[in-house]
N, C-alpha and C. Protein backbone atom coordinates (compact mmCIF):
# COMPACT_ATOMS: atom_id res chain seq x y z
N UNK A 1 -23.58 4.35 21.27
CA UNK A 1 -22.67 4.59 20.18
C UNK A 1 -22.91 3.61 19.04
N UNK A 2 -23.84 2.42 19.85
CA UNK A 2 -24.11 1.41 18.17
C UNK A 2 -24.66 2.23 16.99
N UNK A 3 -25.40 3.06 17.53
CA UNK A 3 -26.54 3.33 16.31
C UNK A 3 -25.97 4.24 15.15
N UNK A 4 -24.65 4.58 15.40
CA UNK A 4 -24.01 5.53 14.72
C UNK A 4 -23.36 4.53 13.62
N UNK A 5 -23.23 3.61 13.34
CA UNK A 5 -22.65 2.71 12.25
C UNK A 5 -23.86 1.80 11.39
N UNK A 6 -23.94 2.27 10.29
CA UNK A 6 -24.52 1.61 9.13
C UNK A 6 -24.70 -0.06 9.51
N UNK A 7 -25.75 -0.85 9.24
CA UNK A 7 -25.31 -2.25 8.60
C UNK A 7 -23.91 -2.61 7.89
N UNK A 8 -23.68 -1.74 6.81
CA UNK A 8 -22.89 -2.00 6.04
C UNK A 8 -21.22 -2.16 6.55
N UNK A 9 -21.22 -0.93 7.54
CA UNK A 9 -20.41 -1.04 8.26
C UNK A 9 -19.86 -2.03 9.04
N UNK A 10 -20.93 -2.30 9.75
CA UNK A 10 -20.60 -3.18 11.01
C UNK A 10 -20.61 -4.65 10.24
N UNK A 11 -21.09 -5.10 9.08
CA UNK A 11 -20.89 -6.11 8.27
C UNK A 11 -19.28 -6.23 7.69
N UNK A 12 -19.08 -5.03 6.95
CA UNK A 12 -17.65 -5.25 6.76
C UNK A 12 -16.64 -5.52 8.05
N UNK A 13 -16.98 -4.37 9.00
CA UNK A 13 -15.98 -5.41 10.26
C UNK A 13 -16.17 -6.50 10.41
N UNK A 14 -17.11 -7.23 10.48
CA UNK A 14 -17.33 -8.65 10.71
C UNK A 14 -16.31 -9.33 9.55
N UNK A 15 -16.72 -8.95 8.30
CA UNK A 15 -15.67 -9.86 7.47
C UNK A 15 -14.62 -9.44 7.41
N UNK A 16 -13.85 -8.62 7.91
CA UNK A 16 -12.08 -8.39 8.44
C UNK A 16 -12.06 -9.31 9.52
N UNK A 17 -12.79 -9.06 10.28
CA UNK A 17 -12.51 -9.75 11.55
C UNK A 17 -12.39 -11.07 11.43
N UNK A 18 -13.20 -11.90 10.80
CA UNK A 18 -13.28 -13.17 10.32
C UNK A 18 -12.22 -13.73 9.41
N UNK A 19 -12.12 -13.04 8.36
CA UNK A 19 -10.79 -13.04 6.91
C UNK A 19 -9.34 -13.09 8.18
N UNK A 20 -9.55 -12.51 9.40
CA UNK A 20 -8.37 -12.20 9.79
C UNK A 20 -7.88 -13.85 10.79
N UNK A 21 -9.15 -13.77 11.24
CA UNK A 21 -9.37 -14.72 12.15
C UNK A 21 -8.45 -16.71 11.82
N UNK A 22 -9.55 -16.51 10.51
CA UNK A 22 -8.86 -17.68 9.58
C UNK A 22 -7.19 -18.07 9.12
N UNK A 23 -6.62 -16.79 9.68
CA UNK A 23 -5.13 -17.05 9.08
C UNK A 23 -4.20 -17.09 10.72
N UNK A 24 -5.09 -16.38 11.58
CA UNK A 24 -4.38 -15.80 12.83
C UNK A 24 -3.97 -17.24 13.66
N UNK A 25 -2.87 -17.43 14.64
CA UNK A 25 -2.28 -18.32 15.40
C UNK A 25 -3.19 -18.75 16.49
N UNK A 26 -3.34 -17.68 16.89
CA UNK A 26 -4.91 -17.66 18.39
C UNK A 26 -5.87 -16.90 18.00
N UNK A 27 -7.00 -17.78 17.16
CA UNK A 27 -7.97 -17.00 16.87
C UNK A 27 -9.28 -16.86 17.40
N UNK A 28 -9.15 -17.30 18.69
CA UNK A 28 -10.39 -17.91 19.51
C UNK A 28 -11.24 -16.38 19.87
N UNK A 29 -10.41 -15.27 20.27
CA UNK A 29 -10.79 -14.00 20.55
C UNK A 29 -11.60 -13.26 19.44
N UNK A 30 -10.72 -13.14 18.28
CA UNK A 30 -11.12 -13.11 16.93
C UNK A 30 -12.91 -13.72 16.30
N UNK A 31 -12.69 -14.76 16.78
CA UNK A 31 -14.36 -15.62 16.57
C UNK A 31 -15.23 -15.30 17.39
N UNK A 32 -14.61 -15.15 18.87
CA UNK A 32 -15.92 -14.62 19.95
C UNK A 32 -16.23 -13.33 19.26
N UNK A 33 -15.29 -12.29 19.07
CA UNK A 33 -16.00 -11.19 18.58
C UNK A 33 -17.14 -10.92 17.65
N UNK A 34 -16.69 -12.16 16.76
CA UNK A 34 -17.48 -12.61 15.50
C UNK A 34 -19.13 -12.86 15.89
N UNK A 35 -19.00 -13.86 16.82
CA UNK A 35 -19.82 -14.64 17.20
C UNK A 35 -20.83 -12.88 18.30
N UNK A 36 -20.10 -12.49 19.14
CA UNK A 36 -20.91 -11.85 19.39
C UNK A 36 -21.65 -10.32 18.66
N UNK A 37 -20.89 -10.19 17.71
CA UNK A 37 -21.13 -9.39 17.01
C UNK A 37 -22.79 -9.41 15.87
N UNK A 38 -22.29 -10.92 15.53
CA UNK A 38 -23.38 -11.46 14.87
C UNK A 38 -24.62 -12.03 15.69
N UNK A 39 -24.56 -12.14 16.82
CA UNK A 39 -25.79 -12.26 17.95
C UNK A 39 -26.51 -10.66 18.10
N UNK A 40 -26.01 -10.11 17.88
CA UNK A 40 -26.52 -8.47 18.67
C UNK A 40 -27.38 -8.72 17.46
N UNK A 41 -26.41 -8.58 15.91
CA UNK A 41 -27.12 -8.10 14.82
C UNK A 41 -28.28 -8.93 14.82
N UNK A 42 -28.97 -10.34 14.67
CA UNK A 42 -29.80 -10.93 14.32
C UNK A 42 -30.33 -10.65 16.02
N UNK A 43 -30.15 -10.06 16.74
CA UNK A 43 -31.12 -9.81 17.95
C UNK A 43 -32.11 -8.52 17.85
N UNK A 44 -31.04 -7.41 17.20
CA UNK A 44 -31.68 -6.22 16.56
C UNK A 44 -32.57 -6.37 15.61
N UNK A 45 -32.67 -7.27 15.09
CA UNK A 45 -33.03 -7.25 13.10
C UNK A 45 -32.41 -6.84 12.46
N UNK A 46 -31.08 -6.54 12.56
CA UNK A 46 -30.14 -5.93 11.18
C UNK A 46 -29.62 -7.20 10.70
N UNK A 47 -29.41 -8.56 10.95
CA UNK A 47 -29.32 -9.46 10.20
C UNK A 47 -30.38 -10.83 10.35
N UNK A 48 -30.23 -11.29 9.59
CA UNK A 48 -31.44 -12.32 9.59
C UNK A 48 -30.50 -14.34 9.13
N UNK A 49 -31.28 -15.18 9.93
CA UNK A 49 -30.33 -16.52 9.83
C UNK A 49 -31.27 -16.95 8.58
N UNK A 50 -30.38 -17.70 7.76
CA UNK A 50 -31.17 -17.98 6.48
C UNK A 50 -31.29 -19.59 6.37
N UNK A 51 -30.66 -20.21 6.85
CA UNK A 51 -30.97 -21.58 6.85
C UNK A 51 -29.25 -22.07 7.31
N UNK A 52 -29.20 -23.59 6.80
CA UNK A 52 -28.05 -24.23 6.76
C UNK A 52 -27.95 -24.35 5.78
N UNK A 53 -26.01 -24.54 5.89
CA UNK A 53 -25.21 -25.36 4.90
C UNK A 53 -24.68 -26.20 5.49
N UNK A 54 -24.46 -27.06 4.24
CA UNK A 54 -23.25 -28.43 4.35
C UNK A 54 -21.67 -28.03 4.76
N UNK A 55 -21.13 -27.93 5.25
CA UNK A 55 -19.70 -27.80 5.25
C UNK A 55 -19.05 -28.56 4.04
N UNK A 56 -18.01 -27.91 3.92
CA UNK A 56 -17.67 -28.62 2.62
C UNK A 56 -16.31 -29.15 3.17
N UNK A 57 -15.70 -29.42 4.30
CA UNK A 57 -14.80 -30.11 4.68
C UNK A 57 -15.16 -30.60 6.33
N UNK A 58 -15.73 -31.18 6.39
CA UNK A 58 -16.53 -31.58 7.91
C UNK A 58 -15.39 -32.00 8.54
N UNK A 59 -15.04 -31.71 9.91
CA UNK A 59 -14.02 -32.30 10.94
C UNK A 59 -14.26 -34.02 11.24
N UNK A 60 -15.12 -34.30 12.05
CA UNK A 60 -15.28 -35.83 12.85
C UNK A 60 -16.58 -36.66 11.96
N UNK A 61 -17.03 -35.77 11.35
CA UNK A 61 -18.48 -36.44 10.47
C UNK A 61 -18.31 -36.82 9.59
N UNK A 62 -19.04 -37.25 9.04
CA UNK A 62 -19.26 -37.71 7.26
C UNK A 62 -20.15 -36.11 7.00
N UNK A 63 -21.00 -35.73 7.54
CA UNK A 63 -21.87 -34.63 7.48
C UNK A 63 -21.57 -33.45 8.90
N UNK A 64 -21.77 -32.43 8.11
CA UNK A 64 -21.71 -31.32 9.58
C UNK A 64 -22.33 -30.31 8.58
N UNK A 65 -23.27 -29.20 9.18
CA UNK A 65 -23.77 -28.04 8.65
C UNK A 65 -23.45 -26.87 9.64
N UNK A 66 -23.48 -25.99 8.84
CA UNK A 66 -23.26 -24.49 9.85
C UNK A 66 -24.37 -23.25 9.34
N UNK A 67 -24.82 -22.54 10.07
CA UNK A 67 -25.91 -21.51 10.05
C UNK A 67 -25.11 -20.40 9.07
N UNK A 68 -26.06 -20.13 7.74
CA UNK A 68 -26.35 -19.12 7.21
C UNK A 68 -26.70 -18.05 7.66
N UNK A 69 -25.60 -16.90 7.74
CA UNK A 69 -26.14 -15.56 8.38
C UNK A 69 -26.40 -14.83 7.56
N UNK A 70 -26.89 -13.81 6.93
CA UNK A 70 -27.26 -12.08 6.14
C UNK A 70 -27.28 -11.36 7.16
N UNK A 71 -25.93 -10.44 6.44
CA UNK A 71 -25.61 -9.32 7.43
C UNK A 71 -25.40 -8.17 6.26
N UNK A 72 -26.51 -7.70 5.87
CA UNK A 72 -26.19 -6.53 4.69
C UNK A 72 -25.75 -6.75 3.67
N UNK A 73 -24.76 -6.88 2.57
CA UNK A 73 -24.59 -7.56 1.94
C UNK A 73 -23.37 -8.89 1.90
N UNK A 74 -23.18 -9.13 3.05
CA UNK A 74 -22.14 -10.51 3.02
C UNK A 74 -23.43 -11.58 3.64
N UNK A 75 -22.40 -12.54 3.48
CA UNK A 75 -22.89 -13.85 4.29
C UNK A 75 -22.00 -14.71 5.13
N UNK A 76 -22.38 -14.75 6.09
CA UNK A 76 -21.49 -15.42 7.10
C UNK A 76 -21.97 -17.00 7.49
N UNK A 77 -21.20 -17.71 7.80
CA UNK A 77 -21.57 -19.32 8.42
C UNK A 77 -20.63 -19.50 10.40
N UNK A 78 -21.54 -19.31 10.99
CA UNK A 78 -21.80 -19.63 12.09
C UNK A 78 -21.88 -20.95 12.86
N UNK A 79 -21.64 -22.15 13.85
CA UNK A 79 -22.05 -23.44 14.16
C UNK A 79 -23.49 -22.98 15.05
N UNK A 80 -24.00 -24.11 14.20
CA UNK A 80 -25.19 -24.60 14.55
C UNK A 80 -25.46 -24.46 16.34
N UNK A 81 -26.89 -24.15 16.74
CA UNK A 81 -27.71 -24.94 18.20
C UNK A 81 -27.81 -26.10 17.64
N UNK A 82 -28.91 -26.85 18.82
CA UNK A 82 -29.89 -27.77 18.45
C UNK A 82 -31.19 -27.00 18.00
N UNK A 83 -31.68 -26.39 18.23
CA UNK A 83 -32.83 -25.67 17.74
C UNK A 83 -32.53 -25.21 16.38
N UNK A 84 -31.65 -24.69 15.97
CA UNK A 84 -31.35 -24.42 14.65
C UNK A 84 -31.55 -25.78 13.53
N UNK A 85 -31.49 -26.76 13.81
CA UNK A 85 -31.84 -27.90 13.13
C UNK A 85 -33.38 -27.88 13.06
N UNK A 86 -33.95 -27.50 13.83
CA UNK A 86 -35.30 -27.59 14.13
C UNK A 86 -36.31 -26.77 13.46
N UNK A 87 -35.55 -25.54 13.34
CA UNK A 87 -35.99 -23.85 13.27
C UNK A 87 -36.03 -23.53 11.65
N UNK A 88 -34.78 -23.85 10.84
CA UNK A 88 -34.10 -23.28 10.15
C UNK A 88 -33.96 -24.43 8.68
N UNK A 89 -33.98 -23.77 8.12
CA UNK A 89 -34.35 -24.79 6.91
C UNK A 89 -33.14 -25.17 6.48
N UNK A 90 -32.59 -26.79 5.50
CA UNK A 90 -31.47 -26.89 5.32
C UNK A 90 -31.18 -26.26 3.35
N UNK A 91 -30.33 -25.91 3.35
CA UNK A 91 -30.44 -25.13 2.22
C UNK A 91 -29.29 -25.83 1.26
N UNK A 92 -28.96 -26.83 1.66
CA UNK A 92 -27.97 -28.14 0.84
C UNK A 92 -26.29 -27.73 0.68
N UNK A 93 -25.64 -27.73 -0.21
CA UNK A 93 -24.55 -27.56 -0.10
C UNK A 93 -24.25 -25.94 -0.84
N UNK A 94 -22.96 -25.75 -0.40
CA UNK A 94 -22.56 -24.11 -0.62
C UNK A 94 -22.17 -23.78 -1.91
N UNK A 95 -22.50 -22.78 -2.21
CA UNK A 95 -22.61 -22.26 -3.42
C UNK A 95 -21.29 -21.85 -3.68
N UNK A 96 -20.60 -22.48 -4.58
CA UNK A 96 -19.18 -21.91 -4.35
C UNK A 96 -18.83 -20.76 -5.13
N UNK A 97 -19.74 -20.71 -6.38
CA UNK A 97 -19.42 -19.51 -7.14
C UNK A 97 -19.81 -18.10 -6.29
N UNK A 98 -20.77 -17.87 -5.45
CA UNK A 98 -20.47 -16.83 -4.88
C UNK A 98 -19.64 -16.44 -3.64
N UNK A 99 -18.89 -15.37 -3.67
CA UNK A 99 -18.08 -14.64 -2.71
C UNK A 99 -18.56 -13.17 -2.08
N UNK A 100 -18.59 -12.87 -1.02
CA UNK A 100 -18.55 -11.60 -0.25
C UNK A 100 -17.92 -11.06 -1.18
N UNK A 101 -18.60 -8.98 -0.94
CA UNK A 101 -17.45 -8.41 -1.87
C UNK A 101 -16.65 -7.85 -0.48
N UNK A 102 -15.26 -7.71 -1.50
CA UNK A 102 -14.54 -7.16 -1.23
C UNK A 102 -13.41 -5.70 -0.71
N UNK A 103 -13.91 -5.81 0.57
CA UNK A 103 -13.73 -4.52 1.03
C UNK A 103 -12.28 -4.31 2.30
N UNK A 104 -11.73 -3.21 2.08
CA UNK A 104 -10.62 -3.13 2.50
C UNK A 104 -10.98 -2.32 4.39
N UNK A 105 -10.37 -2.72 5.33
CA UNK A 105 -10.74 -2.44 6.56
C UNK A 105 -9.48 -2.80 7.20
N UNK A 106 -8.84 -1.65 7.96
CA UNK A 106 -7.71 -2.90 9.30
C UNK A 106 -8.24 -3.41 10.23
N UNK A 107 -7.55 -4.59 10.78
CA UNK A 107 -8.51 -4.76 11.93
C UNK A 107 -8.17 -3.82 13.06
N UNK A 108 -7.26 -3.45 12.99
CA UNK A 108 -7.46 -2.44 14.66
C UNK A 108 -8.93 -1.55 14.28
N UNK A 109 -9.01 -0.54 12.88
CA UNK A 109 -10.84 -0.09 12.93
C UNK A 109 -11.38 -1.16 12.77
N UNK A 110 -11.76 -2.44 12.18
CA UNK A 110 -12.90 -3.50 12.66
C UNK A 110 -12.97 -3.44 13.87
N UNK A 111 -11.88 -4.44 14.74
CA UNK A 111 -12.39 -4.56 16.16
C UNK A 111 -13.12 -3.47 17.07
N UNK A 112 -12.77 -2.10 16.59
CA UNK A 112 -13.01 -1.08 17.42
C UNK A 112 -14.50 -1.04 16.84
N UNK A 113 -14.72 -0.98 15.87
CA UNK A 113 -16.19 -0.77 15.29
C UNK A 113 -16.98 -1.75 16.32
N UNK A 114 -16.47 -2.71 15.94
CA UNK A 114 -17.06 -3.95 16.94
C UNK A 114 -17.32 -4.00 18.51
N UNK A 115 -16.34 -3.33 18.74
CA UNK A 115 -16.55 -3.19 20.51
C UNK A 115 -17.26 -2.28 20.46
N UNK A 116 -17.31 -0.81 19.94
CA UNK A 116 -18.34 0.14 19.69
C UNK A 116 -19.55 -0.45 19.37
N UNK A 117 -19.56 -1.15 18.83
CA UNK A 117 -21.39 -1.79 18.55
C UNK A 117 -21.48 -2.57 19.79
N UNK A 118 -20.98 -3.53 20.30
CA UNK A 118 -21.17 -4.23 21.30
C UNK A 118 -21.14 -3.79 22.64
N UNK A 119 -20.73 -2.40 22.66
CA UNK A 119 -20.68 -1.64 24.07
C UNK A 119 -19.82 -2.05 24.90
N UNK A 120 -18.74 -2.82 24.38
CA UNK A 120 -17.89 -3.37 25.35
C UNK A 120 -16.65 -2.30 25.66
N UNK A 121 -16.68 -1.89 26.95
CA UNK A 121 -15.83 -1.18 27.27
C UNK A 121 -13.99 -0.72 27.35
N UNK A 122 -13.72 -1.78 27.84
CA UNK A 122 -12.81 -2.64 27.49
C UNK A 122 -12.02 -4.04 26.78
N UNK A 123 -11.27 -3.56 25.96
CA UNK A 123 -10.74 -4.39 24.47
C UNK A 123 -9.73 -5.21 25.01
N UNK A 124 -10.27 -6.02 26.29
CA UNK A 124 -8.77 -7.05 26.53
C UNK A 124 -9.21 -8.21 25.93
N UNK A 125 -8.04 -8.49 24.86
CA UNK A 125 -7.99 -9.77 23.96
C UNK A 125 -7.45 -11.10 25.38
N UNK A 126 -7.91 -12.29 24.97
CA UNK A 126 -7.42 -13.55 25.85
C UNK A 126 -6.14 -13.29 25.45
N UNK A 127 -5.52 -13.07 26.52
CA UNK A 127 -4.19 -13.88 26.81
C UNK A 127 -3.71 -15.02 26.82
N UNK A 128 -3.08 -15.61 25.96
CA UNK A 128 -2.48 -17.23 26.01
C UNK A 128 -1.06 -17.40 26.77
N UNK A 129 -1.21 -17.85 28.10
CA UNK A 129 0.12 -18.22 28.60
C UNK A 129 1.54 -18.77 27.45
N UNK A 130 2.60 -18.49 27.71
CA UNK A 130 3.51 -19.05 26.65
C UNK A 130 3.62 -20.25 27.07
N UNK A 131 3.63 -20.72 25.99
CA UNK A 131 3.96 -22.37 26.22
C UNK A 131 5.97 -22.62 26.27
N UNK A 132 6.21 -23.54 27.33
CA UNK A 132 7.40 -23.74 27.16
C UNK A 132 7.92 -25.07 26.37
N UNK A 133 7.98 -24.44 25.59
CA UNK A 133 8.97 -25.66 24.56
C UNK A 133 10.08 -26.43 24.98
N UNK A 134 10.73 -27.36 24.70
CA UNK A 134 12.27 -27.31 25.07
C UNK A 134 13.30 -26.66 24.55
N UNK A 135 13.10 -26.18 23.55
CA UNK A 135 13.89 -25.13 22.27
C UNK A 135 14.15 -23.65 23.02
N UNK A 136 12.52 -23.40 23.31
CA UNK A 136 13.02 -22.01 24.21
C UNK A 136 13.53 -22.11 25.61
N UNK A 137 13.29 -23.63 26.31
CA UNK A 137 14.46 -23.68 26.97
C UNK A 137 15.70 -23.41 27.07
N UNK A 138 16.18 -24.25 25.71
CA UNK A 138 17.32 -24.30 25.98
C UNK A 138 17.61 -22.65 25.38
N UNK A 139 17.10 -22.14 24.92
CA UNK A 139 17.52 -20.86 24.33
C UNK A 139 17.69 -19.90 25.41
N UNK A 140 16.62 -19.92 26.23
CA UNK A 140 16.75 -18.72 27.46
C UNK A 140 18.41 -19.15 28.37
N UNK A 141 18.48 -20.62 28.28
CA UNK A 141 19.59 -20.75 29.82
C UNK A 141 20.80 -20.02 28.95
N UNK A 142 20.70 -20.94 27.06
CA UNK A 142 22.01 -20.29 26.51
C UNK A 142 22.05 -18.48 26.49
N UNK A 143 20.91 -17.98 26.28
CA UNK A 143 21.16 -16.56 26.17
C UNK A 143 21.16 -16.39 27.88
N UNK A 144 21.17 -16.79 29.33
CA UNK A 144 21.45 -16.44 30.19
C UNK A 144 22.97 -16.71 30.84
N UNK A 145 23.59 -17.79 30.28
CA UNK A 145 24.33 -18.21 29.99
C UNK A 145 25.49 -17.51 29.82
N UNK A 146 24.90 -16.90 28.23
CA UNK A 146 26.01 -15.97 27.43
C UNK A 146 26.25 -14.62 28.44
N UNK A 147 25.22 -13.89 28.79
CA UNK A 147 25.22 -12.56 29.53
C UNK A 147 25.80 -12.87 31.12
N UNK A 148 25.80 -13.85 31.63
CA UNK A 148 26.21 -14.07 32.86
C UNK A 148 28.06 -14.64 32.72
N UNK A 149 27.99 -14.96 31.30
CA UNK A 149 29.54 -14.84 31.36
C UNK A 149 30.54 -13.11 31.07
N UNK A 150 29.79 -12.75 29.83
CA UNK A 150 30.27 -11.90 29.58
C UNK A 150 29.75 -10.35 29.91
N UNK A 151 28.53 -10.30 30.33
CA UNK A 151 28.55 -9.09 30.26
C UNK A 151 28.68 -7.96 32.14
N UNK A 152 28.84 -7.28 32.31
CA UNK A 152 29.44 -6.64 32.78
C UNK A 152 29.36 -6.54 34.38
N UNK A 153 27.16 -6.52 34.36
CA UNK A 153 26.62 -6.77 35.19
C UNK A 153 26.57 -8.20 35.88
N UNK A 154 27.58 -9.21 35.55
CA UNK A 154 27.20 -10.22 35.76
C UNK A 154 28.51 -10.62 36.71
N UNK A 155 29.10 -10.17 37.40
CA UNK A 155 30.82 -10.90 37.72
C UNK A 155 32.04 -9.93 37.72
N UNK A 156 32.12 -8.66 36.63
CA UNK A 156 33.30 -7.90 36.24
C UNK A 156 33.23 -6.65 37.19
């Protein structure tokens, strides 16, 4: 079923998926998709790694670079191997005047495009256990609280 979607296509899912990724609470699922999405393509030859960039806000470094992808007409930045230092030419800092264009996609059709290219059968996103706060502590005993006094099933 990959072969039925354009480059162009499967590029714009990538940048929903990503655009989405960047704002989302748990976006770890979001990036693997990314990440594997953009492995198939530069495994096929429908995209090609173009070198490095500089990050322009590095986490723990003074310096950090991330891999230049071409995927049809966007460009994506990826983290580095070690071989990619080796392989891949450094291409200095990011060009800020250019932007991806802009194309409209939901992600429920991205992801699906995406699992359709990737052959993945099943679309189970990671599950993140809930974390217990003390807030929703105390919220569950008070809302168990409230219903075990008053409501019907509880005593009456």
């Amino acid at each position: 079923m990959s072969n039925y979607y354009k480059d162009r296509e499967i590029a714009t899912a990538i940048y929903t998926v990503n655009k989405h990724a960047k704002t989302a609470l748990d976006n770890r699922s979001l990036y693997t998709l990314k990440r594997l999405a953009l492995e198939k393509m530069i495994r096929t030859g429908r995209a090609n790694r173009l070198g490095l960039h500089f990050v322009k806000k590095p986490r723990y470094s003074q310096q950090q670079s991330a891999v230049v992808i071409q995927c049809a007409d966007y460009y994506f930045h990826t983290l580095p191997k070690k071989e990619d230092f080796k392989q891949l030419p450094h291409l200095g800092h990011l060009d800020e005047t250019y932007r991806n264009p802009r194309r409209n996609m939901s992600l429920n059709v991205a992801k699906s495009i995406i699992n359709d290219f990737l052959d993945l059968s099943c679309t189970k996103q990671l599950t993140k256990k809930k974390k217990l706060t003390p807030k929703k502590i105390h919220d569950e005993k008070v809302k168990h609280d409230y219903y075990k006094n008053s409501s019907y099933f509880y005593g009456h």
